[in-house]
PDB file of N, CA and C in Angstrom:
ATOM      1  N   UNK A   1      -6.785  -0.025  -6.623  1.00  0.00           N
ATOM      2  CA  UNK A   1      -7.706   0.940  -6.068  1.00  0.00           C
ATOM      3  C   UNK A   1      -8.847   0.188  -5.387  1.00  0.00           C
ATOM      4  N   UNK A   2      -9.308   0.833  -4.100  1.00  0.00           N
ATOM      5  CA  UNK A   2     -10.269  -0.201  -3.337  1.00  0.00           C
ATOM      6  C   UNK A   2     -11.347   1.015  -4.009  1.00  0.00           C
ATOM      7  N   UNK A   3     -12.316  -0.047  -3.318  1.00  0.00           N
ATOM      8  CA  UNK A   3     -14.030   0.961  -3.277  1.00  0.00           C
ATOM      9  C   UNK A   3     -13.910   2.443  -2.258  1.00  0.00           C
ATOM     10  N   UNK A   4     -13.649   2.278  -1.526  1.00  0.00           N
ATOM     11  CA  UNK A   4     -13.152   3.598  -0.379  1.00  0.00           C
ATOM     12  C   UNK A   4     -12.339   4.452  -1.089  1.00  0.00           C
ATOM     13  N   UNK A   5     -11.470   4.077  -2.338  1.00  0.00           N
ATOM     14  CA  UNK A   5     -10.595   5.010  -2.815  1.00  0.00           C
ATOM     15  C   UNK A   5     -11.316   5.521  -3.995  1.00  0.00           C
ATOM     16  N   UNK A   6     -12.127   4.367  -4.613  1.00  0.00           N
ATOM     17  CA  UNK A   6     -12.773   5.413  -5.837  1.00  0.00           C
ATOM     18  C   UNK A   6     -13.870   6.405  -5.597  1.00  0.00           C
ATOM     19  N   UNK A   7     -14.583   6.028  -4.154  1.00  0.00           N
ATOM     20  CA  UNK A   7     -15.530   7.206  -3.693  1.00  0.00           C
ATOM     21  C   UNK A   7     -14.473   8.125  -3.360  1.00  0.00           C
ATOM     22  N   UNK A   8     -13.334   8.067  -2.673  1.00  0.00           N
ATOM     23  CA  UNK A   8     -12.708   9.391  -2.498  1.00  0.00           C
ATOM     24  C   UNK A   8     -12.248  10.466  -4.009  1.00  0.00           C
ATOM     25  N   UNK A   9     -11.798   9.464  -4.774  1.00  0.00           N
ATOM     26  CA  UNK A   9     -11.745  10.080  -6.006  1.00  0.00           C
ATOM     27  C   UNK A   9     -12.843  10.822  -6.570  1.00  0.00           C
ATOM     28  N   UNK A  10     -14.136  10.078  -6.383  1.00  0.00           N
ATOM     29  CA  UNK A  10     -15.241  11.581  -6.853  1.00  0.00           C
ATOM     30  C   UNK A  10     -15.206  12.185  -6.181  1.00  0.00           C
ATOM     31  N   UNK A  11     -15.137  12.235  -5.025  1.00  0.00           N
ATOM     32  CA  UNK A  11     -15.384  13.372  -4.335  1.00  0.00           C
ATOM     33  C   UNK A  11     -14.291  14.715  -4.899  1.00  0.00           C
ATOM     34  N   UNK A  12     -13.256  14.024  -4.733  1.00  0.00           N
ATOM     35  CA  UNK A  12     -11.703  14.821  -5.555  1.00  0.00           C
ATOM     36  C   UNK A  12     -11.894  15.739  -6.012  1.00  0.00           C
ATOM     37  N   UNK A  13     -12.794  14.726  -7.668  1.00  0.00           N
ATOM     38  CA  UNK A  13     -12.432  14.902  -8.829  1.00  0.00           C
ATOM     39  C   UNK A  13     -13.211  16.444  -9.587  1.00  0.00           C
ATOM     40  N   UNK A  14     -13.550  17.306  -8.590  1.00  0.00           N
ATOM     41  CA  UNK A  14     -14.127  19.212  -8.672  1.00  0.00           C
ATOM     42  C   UNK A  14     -15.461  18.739  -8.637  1.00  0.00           C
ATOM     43  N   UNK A  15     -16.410  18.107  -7.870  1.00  0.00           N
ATOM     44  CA  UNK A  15     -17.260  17.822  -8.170  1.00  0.00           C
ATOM     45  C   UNK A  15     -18.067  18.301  -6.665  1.00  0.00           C
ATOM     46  N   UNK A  16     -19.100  19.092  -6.430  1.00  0.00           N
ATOM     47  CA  UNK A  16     -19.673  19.033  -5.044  1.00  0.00           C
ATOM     48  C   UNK A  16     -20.271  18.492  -4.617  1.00  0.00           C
ATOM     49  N   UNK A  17     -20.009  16.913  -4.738  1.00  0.00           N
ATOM     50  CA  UNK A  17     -20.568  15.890  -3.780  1.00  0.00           C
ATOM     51  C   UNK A  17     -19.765  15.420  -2.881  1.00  0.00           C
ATOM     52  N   UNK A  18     -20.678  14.929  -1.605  1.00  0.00           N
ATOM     53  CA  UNK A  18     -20.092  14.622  -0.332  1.00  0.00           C
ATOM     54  C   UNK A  18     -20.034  13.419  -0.515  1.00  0.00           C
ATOM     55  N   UNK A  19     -19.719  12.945   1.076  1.00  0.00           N
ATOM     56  CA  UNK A  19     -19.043  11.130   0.947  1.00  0.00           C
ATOM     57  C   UNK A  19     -20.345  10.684   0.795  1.00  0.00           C
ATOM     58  N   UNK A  20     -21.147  10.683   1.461  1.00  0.00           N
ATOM     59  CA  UNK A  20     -22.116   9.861   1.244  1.00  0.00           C
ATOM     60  C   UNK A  20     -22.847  10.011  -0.464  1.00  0.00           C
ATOM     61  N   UNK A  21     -23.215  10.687  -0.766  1.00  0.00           N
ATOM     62  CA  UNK A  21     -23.428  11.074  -2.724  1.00  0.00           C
ATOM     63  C   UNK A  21     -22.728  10.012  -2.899  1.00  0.00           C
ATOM     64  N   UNK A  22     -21.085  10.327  -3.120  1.00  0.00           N
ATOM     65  CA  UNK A  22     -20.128   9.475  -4.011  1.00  0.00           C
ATOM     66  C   UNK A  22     -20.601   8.107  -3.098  1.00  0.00           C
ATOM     67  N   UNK A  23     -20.127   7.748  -2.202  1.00  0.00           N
ATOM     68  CA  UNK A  23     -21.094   6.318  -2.081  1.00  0.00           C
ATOM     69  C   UNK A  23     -22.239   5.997  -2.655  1.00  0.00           C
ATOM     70  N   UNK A  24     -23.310   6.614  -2.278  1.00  0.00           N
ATOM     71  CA  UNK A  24     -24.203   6.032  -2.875  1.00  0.00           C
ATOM     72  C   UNK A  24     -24.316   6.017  -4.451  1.00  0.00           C
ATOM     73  N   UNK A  25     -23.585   6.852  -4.940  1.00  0.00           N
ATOM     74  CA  UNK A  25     -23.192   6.352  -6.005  1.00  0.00           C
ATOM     75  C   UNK A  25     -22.231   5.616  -7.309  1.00  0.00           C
ATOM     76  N   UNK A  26     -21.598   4.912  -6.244  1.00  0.00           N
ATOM     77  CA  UNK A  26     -20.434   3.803  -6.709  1.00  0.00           C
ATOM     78  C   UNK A  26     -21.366   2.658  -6.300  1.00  0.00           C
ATOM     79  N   UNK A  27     -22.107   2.735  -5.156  1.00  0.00           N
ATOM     80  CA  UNK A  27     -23.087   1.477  -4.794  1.00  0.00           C
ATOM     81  C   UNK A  27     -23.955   1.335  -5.677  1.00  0.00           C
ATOM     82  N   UNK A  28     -24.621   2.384  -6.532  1.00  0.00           N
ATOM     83  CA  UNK A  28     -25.714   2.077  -7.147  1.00  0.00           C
ATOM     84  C   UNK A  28     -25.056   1.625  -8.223  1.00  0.00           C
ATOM     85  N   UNK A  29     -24.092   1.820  -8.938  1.00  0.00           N
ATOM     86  CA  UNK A  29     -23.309   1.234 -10.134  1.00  0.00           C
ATOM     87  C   UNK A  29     -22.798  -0.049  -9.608  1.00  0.00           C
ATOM     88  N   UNK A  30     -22.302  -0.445  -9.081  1.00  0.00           N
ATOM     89  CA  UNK A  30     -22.110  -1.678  -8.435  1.00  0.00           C
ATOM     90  C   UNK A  30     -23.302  -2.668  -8.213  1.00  0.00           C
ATOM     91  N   UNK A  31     -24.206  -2.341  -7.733  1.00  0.00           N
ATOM     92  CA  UNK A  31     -25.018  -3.176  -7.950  1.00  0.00           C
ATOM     93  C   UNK A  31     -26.314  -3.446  -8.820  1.00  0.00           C
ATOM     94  N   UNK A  32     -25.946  -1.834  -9.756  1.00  0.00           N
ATOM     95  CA  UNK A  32     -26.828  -2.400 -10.871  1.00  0.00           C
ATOM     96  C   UNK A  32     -25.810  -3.515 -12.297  1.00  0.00           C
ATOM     97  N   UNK A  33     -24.663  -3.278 -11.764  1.00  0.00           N
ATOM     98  CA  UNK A  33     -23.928  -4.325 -12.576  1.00  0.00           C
ATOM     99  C   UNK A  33     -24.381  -5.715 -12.431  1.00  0.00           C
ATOM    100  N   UNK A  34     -24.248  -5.886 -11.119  1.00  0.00           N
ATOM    101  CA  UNK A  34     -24.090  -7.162  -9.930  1.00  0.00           C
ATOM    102  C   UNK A  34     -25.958  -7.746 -10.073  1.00  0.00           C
ATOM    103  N   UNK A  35     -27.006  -7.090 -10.218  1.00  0.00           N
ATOM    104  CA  UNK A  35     -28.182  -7.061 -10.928  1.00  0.00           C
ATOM    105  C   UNK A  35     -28.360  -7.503 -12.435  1.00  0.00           C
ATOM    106  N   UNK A  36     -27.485  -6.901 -12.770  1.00  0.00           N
ATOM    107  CA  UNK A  36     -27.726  -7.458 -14.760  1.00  0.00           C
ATOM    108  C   UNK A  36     -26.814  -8.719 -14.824  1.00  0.00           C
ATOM    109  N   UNK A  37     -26.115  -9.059 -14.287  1.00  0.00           N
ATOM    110  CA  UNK A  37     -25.331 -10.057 -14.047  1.00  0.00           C
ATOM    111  C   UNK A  37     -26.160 -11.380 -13.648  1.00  0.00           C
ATOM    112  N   UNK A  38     -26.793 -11.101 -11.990  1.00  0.00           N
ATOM    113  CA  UNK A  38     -27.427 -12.265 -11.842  1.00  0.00           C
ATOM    114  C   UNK A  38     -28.488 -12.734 -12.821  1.00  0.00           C
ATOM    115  N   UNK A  39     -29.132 -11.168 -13.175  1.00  0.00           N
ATOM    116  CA  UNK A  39     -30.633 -11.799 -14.338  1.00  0.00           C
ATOM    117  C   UNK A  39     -30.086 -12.245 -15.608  1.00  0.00           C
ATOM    118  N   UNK A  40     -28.848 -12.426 -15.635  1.00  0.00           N
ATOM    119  CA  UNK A  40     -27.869 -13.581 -16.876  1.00  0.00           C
ATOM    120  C   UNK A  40     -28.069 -12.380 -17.834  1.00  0.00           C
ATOM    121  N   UNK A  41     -28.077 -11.486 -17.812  1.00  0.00           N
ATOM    122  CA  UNK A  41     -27.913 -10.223 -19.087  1.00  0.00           C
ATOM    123  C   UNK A  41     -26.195  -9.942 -19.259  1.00  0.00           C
ATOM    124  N   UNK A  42     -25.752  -9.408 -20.107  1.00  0.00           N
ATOM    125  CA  UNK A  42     -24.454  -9.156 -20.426  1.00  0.00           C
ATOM    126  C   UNK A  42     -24.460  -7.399 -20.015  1.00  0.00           C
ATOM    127  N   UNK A  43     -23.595  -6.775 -19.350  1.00  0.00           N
ATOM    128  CA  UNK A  43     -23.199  -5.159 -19.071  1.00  0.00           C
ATOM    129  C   UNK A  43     -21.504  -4.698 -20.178  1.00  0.00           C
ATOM    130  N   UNK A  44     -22.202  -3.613 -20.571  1.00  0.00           N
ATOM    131  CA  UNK A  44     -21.248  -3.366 -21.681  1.00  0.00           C
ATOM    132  C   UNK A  44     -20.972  -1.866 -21.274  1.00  0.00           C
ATOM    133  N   UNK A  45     -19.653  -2.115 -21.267  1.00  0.00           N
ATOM    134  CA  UNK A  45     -19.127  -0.171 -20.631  1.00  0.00           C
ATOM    135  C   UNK A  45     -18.378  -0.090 -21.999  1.00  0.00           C
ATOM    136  N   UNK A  46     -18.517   0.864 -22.976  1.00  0.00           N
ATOM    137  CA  UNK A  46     -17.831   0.615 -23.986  1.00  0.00           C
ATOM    138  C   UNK A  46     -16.802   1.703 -23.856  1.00  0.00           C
ATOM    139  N   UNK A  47     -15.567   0.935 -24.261  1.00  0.00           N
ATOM    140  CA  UNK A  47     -14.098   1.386 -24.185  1.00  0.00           C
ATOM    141  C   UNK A  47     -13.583   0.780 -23.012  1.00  0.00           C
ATOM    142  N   UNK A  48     -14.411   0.639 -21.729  1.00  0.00           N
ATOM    143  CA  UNK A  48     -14.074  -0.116 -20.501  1.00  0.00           C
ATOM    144  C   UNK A  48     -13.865  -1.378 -21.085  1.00  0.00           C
ATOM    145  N   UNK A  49     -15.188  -1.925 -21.527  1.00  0.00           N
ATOM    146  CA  UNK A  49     -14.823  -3.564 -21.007  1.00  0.00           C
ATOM    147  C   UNK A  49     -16.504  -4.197 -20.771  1.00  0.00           C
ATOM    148  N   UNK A  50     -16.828  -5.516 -21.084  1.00  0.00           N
ATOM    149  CA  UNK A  50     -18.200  -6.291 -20.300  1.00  0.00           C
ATOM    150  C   UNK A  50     -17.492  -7.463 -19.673  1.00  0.00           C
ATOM    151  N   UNK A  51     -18.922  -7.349 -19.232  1.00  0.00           N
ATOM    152  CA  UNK A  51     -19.237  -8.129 -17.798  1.00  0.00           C
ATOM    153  C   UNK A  51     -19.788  -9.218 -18.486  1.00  0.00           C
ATOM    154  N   UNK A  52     -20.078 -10.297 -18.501  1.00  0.00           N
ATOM    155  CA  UNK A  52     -20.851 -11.570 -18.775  1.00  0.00           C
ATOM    156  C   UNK A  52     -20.513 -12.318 -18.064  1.00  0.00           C
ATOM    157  N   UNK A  53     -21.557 -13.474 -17.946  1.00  0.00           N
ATOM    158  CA  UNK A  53     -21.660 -14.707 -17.538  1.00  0.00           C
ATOM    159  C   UNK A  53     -21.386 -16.276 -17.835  1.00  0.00           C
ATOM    160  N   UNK A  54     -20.261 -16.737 -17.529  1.00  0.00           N
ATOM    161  CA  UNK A  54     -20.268 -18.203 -18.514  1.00  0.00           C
ATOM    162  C   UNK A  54     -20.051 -19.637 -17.342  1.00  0.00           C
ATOM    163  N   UNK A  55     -20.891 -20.200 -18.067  1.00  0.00           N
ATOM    164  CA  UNK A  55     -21.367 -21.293 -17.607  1.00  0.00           C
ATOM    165  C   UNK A  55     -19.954 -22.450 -17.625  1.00  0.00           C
ATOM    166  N   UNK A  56     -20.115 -22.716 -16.445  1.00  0.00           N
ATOM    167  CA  UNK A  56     -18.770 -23.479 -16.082  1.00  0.00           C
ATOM    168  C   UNK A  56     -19.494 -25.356 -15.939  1.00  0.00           C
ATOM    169  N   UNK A  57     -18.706 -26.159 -16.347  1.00  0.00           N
ATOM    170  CA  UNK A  57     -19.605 -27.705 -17.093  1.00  0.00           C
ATOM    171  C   UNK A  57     -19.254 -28.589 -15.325  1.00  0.00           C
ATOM    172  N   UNK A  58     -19.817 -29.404 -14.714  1.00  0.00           N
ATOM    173  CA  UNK A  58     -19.440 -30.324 -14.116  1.00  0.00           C
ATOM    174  C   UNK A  58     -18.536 -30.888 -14.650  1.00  0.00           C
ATOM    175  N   UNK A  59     -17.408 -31.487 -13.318  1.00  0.00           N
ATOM    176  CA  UNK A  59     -16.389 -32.185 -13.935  1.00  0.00           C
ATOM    177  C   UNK A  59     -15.438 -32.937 -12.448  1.00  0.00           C
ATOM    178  N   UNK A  60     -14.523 -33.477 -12.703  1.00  0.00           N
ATOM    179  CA  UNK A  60     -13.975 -34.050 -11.581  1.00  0.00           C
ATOM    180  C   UNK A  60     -12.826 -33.708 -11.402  1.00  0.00           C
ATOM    181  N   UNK A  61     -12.495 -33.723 -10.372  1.00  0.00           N
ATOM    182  CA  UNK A  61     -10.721 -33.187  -9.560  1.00  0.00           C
ATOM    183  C   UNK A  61     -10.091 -33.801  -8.794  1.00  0.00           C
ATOM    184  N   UNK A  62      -9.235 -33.391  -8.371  1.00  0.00           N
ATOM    185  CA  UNK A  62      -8.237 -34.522  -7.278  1.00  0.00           C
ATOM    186  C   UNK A  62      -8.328 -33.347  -6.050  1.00  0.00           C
ATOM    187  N   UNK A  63      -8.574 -34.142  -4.779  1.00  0.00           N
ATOM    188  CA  UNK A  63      -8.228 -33.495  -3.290  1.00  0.00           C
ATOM    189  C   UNK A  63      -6.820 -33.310  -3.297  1.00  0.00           C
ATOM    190  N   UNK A  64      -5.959 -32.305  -3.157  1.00  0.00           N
ATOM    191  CA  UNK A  64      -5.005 -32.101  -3.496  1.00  0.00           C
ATOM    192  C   UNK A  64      -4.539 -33.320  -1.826  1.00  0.00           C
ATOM    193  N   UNK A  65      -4.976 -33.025  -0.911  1.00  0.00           N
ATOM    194  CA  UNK A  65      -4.367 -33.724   0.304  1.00  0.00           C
ATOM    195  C   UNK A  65      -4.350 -34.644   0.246  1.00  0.00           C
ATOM    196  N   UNK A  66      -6.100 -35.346  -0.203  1.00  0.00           N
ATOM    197  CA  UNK A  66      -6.317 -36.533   0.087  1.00  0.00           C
ATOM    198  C   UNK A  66      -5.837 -37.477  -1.260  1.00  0.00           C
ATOM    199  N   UNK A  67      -5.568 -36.793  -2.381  1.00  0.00           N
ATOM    200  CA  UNK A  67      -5.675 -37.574  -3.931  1.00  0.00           C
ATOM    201  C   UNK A  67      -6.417 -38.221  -4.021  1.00  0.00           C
ATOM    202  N   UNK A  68      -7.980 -37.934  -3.578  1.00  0.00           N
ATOM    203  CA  UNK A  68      -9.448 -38.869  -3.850  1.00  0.00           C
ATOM    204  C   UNK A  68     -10.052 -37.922  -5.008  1.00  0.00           C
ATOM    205  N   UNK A  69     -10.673 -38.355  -5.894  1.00  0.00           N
ATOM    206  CA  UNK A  69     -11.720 -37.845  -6.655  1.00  0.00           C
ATOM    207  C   UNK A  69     -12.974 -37.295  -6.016  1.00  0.00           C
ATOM    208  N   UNK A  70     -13.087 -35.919  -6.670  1.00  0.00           N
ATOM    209  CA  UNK A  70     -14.435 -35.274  -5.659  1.00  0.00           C
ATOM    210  C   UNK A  70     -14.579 -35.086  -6.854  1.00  0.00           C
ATOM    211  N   UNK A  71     -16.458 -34.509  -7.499  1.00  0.00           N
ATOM    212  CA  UNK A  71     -17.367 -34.237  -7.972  1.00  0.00           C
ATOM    213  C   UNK A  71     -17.192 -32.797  -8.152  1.00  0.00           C
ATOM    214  N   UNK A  72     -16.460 -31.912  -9.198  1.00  0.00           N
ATOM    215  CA  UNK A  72     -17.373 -30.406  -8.916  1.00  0.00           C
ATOM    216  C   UNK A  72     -18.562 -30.227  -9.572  1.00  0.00           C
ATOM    217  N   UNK A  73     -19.650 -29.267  -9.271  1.00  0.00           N
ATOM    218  CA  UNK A  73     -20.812 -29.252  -9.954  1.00  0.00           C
ATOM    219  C   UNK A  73     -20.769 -28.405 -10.696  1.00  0.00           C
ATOM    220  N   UNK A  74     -21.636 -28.579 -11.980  1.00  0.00           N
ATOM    221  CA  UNK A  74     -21.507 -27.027 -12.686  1.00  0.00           C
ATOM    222  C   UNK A  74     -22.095 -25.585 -11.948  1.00  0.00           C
ATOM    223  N   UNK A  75     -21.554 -24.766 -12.572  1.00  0.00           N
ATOM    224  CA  UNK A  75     -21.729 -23.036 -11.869  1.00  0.00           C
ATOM    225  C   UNK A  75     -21.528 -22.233 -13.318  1.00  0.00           C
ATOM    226  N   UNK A  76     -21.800 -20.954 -12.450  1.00  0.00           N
ATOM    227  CA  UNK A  76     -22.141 -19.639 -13.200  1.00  0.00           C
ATOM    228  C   UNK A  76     -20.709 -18.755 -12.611  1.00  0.00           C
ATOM    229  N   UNK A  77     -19.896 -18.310 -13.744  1.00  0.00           N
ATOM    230  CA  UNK A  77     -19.268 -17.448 -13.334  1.00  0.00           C
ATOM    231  C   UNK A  77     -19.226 -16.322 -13.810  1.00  0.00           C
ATOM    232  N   UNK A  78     -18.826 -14.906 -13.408  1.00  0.00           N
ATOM    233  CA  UNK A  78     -18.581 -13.452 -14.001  1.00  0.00           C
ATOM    234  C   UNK A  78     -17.251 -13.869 -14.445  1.00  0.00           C
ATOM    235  N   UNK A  79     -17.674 -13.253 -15.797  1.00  0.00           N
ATOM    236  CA  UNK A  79     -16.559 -12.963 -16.509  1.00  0.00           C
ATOM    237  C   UNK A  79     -16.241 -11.786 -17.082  1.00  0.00           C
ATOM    238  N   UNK A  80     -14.816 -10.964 -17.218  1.00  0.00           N
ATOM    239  CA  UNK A  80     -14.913  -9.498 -17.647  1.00  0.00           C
ATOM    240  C   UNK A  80     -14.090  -9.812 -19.222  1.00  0.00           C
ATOM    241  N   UNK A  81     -14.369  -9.134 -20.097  1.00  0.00           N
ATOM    242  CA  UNK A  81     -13.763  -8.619 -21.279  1.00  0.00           C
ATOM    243  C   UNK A  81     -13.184  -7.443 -21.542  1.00  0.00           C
ATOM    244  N   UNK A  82     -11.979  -6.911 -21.343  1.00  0.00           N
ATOM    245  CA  UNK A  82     -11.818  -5.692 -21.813  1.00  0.00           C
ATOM    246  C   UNK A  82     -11.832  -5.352 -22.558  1.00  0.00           C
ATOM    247  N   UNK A  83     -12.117  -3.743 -22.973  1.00  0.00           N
ATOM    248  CA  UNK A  83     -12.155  -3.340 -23.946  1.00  0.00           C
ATOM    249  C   UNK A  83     -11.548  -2.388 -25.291  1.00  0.00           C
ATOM    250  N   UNK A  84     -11.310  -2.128 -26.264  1.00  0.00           N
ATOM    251  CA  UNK A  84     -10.165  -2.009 -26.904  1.00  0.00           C
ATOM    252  C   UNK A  84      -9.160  -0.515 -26.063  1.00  0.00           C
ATOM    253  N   UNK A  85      -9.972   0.351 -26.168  1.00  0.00           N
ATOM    254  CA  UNK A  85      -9.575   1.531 -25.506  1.00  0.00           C
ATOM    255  C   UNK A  85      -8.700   1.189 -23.892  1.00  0.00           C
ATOM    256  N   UNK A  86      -9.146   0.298 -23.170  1.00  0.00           N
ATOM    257  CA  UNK A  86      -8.675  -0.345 -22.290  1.00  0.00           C
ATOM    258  C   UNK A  86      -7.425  -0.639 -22.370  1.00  0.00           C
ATOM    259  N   UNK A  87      -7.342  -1.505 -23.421  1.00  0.00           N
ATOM    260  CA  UNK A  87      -6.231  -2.556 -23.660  1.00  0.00           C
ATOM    261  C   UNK A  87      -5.178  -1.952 -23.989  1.00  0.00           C
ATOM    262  N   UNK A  88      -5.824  -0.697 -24.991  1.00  0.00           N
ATOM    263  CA  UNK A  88      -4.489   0.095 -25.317  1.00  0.00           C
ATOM    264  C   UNK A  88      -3.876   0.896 -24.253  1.00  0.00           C
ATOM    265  N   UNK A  89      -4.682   1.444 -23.660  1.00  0.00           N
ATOM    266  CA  UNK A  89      -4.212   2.416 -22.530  1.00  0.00           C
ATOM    267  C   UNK A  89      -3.166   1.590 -21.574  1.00  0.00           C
ATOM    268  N   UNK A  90      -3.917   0.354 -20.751  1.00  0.00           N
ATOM    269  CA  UNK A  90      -2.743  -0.223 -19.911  1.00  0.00           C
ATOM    270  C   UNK A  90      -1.410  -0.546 -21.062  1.00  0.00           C
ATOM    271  N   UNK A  91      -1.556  -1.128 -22.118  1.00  0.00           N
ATOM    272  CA  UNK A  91      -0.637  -1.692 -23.114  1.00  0.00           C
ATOM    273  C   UNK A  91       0.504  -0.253 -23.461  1.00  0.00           C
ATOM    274  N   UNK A  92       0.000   0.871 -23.890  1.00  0.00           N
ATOM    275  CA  UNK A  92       1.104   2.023 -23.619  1.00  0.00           C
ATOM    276  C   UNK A  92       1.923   2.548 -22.308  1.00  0.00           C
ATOM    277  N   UNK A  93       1.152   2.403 -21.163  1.00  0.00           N
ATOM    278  CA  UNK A  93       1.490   2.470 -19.672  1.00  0.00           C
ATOM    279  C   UNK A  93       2.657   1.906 -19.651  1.00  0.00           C
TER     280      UNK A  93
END
């Protein structure tokens, strides 16, 4: 499902909001995720699933072309957890 399809889905889903509503409100959830995320907070949808952040260490790799050693630096990545209700649902599917 893209972003274009889940605003069409509210709109769908008996609800009398227009496209723009359901946009602006998949955007505002989106980026108040994408907000608690950068300020390193953890987002918890419970039965969905969280969002957190984990810290990825410097370390070294091979240029796959060149087979020289490059440097990666450490980073911040999103990470999702699902959640039990989740797990079961796709897991019966």
């Amino acid at each position: 499902m893209t972003k274009s399809e889940l605003i069409e889905k509210l709109m769908d889903n008996g609800s009398e909001l227009n496209k723009k509503e359901s946009e602006l409100i998949v955007n505002t959830i989106f980026n108040s995720i994408t907000d608690s995320l950068a300020y390193g907070d953890r987002v918890e949808i419970r039965g969905f699933g969280s969002f957190s952040i984990r810290e990825r260490d410097a370390r070294q790799a091979r240029n796959p072309k060149s087979g020289r050693l490059i440097s990666i630096p450490a980073k911040k990545t999103p990470f999702f957890k699902t959640g039990k209700e989740l797990r079961e649902r796709v897991d019966f599917c």
